[in-house]
N, C-alpha and C. Protein backbone atom coordinates (compact mmCIF):
# COMPACT_ATOMS: atom_id res chain seq x y z
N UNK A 1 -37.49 -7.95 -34.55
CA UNK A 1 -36.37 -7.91 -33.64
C UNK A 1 -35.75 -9.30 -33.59
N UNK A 2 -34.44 -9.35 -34.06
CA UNK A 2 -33.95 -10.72 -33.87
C UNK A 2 -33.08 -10.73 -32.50
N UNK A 3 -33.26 -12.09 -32.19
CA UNK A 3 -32.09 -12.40 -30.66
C UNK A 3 -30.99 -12.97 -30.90
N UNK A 4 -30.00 -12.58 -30.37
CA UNK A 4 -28.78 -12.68 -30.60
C UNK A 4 -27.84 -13.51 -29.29
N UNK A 5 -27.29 -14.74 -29.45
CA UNK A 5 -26.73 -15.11 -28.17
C UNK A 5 -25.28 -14.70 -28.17
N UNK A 6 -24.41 -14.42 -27.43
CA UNK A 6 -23.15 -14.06 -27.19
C UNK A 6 -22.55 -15.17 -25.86
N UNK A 7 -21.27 -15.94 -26.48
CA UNK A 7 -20.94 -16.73 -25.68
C UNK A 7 -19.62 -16.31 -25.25
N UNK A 8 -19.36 -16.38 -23.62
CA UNK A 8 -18.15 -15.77 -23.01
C UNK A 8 -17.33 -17.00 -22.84
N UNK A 9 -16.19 -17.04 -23.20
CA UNK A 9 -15.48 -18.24 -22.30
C UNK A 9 -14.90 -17.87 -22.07
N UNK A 10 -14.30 -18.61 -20.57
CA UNK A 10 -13.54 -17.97 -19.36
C UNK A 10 -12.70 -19.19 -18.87
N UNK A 11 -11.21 -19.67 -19.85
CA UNK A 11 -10.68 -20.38 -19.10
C UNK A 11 -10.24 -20.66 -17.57
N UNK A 12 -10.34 -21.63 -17.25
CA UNK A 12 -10.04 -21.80 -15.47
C UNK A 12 -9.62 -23.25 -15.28
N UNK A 13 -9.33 -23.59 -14.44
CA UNK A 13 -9.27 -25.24 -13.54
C UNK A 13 -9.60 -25.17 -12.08
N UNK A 14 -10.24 -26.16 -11.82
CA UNK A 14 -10.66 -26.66 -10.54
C UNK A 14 -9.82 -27.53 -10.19
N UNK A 15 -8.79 -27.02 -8.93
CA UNK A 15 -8.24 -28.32 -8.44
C UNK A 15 -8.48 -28.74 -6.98
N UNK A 16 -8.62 -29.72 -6.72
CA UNK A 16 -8.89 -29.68 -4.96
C UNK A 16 -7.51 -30.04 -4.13
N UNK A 17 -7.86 -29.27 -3.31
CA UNK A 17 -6.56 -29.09 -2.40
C UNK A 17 -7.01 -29.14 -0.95
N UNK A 18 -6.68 -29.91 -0.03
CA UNK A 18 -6.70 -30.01 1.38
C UNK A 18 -8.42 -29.78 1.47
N UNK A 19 -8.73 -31.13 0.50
CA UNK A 19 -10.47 -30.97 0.52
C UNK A 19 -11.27 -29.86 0.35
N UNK A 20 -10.92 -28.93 -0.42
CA UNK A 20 -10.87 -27.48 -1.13
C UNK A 20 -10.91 -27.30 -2.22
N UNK A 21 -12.42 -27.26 -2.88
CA UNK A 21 -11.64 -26.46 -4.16
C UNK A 21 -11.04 -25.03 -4.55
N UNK A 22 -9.99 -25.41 -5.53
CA UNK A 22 -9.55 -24.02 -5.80
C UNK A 22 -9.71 -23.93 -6.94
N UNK A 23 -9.81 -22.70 -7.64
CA UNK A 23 -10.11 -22.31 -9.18
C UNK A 23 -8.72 -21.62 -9.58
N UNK A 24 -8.08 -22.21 -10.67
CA UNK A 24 -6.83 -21.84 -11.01
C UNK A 24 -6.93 -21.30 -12.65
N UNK A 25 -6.73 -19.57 -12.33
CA UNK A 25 -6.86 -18.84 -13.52
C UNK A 25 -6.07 -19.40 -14.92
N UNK A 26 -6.07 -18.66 -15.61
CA UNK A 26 -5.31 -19.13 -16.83
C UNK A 26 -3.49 -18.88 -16.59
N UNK A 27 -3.23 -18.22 -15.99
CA UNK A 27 -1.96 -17.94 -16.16
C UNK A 27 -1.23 -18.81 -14.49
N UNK A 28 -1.89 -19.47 -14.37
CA UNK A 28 -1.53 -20.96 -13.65
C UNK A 28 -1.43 -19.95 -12.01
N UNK A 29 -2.14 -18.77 -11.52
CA UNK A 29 -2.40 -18.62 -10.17
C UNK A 29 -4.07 -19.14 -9.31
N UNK A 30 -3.83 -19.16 -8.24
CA UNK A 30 -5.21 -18.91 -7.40
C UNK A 30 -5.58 -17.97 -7.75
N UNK A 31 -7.15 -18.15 -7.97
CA UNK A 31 -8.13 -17.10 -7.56
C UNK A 31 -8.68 -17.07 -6.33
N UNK A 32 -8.32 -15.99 -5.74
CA UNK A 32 -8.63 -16.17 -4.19
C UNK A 32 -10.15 -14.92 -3.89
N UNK A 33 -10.91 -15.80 -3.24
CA UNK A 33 -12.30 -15.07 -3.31
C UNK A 33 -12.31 -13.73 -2.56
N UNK A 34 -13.56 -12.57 -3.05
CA UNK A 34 -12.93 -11.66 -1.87
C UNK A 34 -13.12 -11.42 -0.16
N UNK A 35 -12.97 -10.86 0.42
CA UNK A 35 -12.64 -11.33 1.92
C UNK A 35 -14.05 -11.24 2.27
N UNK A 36 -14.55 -12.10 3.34
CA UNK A 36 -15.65 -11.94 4.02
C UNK A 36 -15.57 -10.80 5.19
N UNK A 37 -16.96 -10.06 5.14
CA UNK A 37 -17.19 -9.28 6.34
C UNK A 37 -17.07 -10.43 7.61
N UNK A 38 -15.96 -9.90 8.62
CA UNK A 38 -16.01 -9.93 9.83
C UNK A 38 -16.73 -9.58 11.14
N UNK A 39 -17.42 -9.38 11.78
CA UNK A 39 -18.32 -9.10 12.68
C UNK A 39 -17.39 -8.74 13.60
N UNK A 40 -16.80 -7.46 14.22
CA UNK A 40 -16.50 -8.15 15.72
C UNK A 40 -17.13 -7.28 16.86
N UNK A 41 -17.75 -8.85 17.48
CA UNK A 41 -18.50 -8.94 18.49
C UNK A 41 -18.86 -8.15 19.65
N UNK A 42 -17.27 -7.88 20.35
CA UNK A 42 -17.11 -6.97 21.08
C UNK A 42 -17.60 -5.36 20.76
N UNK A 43 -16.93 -5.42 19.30
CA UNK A 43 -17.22 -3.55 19.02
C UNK A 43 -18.23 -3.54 19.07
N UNK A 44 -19.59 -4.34 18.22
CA UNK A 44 -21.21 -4.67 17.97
C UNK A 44 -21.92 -4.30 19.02
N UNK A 45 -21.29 -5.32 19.68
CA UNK A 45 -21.80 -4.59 21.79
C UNK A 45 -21.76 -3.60 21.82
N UNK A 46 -20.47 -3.46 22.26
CA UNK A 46 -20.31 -1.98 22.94
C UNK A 46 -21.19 -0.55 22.03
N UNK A 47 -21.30 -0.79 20.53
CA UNK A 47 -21.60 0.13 20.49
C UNK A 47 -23.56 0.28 20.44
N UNK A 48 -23.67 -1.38 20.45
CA UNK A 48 -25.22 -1.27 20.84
C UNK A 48 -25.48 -0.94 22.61
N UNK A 49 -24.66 -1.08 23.08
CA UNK A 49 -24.91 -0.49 24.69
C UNK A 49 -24.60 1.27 24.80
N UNK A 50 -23.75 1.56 24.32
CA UNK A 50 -23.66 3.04 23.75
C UNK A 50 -25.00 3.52 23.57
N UNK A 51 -25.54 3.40 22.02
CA UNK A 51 -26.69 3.82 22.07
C UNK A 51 -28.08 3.76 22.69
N UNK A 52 -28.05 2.60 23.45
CA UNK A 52 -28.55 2.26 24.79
C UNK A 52 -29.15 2.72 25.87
N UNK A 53 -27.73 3.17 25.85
CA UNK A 53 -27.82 4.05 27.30
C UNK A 53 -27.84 5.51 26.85
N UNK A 54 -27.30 5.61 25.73
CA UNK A 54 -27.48 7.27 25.62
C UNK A 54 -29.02 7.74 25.54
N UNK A 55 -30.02 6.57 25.08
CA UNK A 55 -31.36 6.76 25.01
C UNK A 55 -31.99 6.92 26.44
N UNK A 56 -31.42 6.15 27.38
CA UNK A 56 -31.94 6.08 28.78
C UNK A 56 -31.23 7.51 29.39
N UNK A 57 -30.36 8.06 28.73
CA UNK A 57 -29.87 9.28 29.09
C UNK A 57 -30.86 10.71 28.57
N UNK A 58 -30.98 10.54 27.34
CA UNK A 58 -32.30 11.52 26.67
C UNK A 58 -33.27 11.25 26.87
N UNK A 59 -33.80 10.49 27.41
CA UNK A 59 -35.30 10.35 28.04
C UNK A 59 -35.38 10.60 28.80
N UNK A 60 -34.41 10.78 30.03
CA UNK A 60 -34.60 11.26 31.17
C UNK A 60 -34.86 9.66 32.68
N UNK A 61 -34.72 8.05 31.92
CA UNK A 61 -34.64 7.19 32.55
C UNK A 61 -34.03 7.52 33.72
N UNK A 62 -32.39 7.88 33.09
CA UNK A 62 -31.32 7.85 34.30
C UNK A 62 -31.25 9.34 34.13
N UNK A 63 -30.53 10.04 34.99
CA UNK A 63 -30.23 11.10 35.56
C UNK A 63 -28.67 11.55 35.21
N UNK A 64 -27.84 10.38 34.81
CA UNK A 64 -26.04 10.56 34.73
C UNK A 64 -26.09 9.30 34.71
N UNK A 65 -24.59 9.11 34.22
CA UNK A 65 -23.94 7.82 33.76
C UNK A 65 -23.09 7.13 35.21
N UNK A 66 -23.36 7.80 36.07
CA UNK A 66 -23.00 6.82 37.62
C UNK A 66 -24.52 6.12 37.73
N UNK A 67 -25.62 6.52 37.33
CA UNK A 67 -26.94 5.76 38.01
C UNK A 67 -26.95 4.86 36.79
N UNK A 68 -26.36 4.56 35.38
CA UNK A 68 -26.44 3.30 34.90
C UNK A 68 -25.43 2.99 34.95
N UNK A 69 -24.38 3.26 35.65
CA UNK A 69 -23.21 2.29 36.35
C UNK A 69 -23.32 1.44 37.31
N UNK A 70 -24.49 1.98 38.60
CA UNK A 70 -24.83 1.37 39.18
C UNK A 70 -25.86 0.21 38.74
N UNK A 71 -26.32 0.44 37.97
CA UNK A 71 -27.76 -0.46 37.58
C UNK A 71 -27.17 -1.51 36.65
N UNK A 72 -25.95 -1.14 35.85
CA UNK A 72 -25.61 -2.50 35.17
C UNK A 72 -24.55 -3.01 35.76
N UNK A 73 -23.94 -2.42 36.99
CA UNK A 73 -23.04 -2.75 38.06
C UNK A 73 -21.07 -2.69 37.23
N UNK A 74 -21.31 -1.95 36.67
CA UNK A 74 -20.13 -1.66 36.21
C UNK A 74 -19.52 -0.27 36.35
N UNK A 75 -17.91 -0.47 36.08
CA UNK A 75 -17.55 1.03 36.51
C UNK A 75 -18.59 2.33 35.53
N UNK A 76 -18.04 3.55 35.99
CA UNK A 76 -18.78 4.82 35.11
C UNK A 76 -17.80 5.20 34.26
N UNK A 77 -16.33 4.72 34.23
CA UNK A 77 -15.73 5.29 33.14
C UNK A 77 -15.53 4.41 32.17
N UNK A 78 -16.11 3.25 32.34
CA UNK A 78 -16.37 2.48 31.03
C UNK A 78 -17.78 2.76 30.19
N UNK A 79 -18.66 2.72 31.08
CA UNK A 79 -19.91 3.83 30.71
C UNK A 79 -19.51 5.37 30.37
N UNK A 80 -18.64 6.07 30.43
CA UNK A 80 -18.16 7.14 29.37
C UNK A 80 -17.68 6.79 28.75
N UNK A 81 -16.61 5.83 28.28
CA UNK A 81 -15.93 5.16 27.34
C UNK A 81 -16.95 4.66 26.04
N UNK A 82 -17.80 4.08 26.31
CA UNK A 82 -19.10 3.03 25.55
C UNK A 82 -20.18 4.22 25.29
N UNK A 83 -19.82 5.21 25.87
CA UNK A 83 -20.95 6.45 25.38
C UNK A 83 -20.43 6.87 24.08
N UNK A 84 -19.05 7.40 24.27
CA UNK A 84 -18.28 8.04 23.08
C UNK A 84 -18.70 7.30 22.25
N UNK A 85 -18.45 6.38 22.23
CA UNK A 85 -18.66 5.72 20.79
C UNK A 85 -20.08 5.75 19.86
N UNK A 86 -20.82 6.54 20.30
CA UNK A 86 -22.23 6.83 19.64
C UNK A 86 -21.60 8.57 19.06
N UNK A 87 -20.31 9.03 19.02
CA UNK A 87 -19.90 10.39 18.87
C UNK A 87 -18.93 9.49 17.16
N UNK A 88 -19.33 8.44 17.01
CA UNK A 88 -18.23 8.17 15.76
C UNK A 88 -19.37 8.32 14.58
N UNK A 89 -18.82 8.65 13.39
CA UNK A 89 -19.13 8.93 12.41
C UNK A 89 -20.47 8.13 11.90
N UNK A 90 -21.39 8.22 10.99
CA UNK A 90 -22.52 7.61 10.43
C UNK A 90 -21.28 6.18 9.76
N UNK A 91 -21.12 6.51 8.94
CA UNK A 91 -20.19 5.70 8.16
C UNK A 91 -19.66 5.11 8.82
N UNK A 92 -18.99 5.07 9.64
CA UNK A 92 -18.26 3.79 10.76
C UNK A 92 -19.02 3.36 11.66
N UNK A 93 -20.19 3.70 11.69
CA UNK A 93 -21.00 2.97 12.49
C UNK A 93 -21.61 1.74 11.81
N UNK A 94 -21.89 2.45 10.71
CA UNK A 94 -22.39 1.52 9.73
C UNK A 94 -21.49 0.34 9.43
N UNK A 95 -20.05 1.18 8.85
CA UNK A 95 -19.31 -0.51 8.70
C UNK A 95 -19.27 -1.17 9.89
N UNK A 96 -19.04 -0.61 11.31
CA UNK A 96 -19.13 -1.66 11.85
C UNK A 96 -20.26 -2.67 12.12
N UNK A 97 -21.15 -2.42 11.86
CA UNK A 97 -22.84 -2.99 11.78
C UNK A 97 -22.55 -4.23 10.96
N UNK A 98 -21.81 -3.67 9.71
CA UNK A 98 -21.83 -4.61 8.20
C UNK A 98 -20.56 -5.25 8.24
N UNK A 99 -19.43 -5.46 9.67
CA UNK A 99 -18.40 -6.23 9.96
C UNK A 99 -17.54 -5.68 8.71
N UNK A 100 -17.75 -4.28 8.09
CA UNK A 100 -16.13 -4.52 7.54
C UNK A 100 -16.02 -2.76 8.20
N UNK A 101 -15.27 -2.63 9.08
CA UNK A 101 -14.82 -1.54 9.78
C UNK A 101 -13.86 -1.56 9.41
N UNK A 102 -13.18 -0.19 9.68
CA UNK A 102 -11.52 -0.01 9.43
C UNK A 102 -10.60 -1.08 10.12
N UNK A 103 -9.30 -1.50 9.46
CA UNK A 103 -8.90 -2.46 9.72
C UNK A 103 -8.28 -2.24 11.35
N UNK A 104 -7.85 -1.13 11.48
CA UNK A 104 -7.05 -0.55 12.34
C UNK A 104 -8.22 -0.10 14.05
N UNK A 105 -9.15 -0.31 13.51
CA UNK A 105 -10.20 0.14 14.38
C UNK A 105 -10.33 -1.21 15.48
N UNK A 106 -10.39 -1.39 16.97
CA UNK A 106 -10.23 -2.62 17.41
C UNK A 106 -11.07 -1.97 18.50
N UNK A 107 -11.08 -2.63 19.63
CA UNK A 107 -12.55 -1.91 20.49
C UNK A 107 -11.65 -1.37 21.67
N UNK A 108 -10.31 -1.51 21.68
CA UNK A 108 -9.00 -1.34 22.25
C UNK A 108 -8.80 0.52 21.69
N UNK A 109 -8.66 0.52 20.52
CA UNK A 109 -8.64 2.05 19.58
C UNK A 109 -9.80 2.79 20.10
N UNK A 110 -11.24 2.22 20.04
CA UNK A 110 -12.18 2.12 19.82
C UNK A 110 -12.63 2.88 21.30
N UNK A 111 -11.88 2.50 22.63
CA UNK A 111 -12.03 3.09 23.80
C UNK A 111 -11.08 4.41 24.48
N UNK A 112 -10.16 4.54 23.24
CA UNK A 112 -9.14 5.55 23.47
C UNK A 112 -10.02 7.03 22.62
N UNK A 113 -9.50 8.18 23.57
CA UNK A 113 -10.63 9.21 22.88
C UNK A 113 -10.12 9.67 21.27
N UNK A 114 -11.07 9.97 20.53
CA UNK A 114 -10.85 10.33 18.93
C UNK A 114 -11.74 11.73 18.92
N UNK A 115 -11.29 11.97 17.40
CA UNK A 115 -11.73 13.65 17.52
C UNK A 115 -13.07 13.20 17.15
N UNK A 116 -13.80 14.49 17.54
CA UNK A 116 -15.40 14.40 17.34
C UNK A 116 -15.74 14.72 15.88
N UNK A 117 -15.00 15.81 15.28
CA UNK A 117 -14.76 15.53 13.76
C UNK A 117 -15.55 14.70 12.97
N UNK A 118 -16.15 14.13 12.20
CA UNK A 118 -16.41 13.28 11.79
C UNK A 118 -14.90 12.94 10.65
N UNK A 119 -15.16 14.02 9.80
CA UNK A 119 -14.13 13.60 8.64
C UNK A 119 -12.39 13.55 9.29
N UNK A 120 -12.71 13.81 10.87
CA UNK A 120 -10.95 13.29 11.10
C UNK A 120 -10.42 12.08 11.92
N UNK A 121 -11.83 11.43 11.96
CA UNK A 121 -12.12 9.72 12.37
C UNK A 121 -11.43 8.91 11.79
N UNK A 122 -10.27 9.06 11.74
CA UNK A 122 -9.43 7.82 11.07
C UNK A 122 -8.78 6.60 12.02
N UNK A 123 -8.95 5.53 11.98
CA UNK A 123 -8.57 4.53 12.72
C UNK A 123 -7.46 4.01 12.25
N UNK A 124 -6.04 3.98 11.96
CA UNK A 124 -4.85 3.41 11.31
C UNK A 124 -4.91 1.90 11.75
């Protein structure tokens, strides 16, 4: 068995810019890297308090969502609001876990009611 090397070359330039490097393809544009997952914070919450409380709800902890309104001292229709959101899809739960959720999805969208559907969960 003989080994064989194969060499790729991949013209580019490095130029630094505003203490930055940038990598400038062959046909003289940026290569711009691809986007980082975002986290956001707020949705992360809310929907780890969602599942939360929906557990203290199936166990039989609390009794209704006024007795963990009272106990985390907040209204009960934000505690129905933060419940729904354990009613959104596997898949959007997940991106939001992994910060790349639908772009359109904000915790604003996120508290307005959506169909239970899974496949008609669309966030614009």
């Amino acid at each position: 068995m003989t080994e064989q090397t194969t060499t790729v070359t991949v013209p580019f330039t490095i130029r630094r810019r505003g203490g930055k490097k940038l990598v400038i393809t062959p046909d003289g544009t940026a290569a711009t890297p691809a986007p980082r997952a975002w986290v956001d914070s707020a949705l992360l919450k809310a929907l780890a308090r969602g599942f939360r409380w929906r557990k203290l709800l199936e166990t039989g902890e609390y009794a209704t969502i006024e007795e963990i309104a009272d106990e985390e001292n907040i209204n009960p229709s934000y505690v129905s609001r933060v419940l729904r959101m354990t009613l959104l899809a596997p898949e959007i739960v997940e991106a939001i876990l992994s910060g790349r959720q639908p772009e359109g999805l904000t915790m604003a969208k996120a508290m307005q009611p959506f169909p239970l559907e899974w496949q008609r969960q669309v966030f614009p």
